[in-house]
C-alpha atoms as a PDB file:
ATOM      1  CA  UNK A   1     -37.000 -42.140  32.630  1.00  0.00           C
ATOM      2  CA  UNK A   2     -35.152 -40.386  29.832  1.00  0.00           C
ATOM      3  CA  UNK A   3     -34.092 -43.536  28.604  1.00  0.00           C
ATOM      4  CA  UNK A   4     -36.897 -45.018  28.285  1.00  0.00           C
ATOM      5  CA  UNK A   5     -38.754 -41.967  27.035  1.00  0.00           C
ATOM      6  CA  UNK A   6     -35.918 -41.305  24.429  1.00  0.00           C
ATOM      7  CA  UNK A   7     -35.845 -45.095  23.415  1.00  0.00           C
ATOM      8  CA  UNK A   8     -39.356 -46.760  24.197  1.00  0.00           C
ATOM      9  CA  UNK A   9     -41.681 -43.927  23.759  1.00  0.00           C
ATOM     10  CA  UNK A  10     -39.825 -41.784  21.047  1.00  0.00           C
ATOM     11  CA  UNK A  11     -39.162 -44.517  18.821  1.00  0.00           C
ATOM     12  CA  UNK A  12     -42.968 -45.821  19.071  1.00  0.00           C
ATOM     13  CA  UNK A  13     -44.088 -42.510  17.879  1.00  0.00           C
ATOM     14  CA  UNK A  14     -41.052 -42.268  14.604  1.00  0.00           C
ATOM     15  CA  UNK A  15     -42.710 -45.756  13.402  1.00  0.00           C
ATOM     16  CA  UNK A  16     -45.972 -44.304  13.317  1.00  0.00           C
ATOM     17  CA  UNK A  17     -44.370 -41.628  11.219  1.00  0.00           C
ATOM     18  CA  UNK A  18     -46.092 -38.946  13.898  1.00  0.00           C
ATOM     19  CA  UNK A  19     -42.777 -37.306  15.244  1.00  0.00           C
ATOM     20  CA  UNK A  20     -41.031 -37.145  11.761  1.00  0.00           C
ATOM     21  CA  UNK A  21     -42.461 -34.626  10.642  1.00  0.00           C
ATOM     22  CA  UNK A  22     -42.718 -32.355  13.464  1.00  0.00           C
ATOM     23  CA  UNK A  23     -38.977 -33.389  13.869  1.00  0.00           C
ATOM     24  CA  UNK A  24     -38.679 -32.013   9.835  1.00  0.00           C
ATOM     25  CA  UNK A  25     -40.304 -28.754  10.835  1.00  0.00           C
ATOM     26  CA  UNK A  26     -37.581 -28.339  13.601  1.00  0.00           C
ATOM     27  CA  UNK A  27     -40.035 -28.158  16.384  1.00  0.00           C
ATOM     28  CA  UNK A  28     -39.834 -30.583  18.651  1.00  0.00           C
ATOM     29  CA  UNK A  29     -35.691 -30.960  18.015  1.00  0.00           C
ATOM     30  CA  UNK A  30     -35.258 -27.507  19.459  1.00  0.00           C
ATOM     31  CA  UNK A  31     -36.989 -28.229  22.266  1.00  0.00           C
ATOM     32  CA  UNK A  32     -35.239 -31.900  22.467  1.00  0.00           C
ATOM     33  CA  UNK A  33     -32.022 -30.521  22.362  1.00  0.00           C
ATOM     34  CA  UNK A  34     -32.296 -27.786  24.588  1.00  0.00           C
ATOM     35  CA  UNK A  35     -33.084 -30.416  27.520  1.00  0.00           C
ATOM     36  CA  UNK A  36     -36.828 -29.328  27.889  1.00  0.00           C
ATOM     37  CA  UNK A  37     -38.593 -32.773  27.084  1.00  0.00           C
ATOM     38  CA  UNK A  38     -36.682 -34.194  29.586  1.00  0.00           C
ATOM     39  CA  UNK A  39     -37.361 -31.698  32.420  1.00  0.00           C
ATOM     40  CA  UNK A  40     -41.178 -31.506  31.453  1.00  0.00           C
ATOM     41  CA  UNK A  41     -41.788 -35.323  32.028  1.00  0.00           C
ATOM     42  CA  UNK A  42     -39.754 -35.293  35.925  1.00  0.00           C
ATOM     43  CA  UNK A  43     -41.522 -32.278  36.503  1.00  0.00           C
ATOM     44  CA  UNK A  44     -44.877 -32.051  34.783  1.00  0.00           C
ATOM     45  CA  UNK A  45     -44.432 -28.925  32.861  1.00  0.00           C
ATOM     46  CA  UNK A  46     -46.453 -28.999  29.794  1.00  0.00           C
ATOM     47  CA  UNK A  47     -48.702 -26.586  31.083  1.00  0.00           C
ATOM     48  CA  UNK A  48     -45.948 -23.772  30.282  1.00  0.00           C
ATOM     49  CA  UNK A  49     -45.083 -25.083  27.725  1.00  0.00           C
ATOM     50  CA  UNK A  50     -48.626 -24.955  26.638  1.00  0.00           C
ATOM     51  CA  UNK A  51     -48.775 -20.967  28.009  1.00  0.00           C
ATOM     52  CA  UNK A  52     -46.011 -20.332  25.762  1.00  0.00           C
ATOM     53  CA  UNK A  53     -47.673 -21.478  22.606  1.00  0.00           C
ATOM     54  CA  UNK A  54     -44.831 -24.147  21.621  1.00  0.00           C
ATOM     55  CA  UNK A  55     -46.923 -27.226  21.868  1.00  0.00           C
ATOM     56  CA  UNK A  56     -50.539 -25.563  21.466  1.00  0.00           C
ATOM     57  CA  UNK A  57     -49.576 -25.235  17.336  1.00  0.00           C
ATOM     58  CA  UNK A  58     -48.606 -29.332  17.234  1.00  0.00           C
ATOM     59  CA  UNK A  59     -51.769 -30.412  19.454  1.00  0.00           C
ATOM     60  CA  UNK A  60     -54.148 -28.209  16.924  1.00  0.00           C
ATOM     61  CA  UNK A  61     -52.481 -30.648  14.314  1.00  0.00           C
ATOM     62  CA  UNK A  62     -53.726 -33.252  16.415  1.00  0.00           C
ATOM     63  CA  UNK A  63     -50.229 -34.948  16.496  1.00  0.00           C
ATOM     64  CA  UNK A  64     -49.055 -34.900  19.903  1.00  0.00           C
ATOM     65  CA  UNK A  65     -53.333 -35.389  21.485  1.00  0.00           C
ATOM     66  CA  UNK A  66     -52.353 -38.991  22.156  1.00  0.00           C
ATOM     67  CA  UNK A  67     -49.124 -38.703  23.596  1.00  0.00           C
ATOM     68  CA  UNK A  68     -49.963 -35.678  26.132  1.00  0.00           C
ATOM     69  CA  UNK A  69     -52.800 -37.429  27.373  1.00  0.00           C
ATOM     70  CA  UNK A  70     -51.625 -41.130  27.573  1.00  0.00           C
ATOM     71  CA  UNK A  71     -47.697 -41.176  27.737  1.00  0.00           C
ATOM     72  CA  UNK A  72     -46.819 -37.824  29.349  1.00  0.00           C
ATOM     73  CA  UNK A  73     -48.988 -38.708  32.203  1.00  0.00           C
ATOM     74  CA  UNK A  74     -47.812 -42.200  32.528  1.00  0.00           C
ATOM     75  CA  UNK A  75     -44.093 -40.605  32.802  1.00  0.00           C
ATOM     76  CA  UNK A  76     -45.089 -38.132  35.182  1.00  0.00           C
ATOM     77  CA  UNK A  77     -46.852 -40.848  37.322  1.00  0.00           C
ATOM     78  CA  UNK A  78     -43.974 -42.731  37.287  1.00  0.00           C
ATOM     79  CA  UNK A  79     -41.098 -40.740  37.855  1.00  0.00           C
END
């Protein structure tokens, strides 16, 4: 799935020119990079994720609303 996450899903989002700029304000990178994307969609974590006030800030911005509800489910369904 981290493939296709990284490549299908991912690159969806850049067109729509959603993820650039949360990827500008260093956000979501960190969280990229430190391997916790990936481990949130085989495991369905967003809910600490959520506790911990990291993706609260982008869904009050109404960026990531979509993609929690449709593609991070989908993913978790999946894997």
């Amino acid at each position: 799935m981290d493939k296709i996450n990284k490549m299908g899903r991912m690159n969806k989002i850049n067109r729509m020119g959603r993820m650039n700029k949360i990827n500008k304000m260093g956000r979501l990178n960190k969280i990229n990079k430190m391997g916790r994307m990936n481990k949130i969609n085989r495991m369905g974590r967003m809910n600490k994720i959520n506790k911990m006030g990291r993706m609260n800030k982008i869904n009050k911005m109404g960026r990531m609303n979509k993609m929690n509800i449709g593609q991070l489910q989908k993913v978790n369904r999946m894997v």
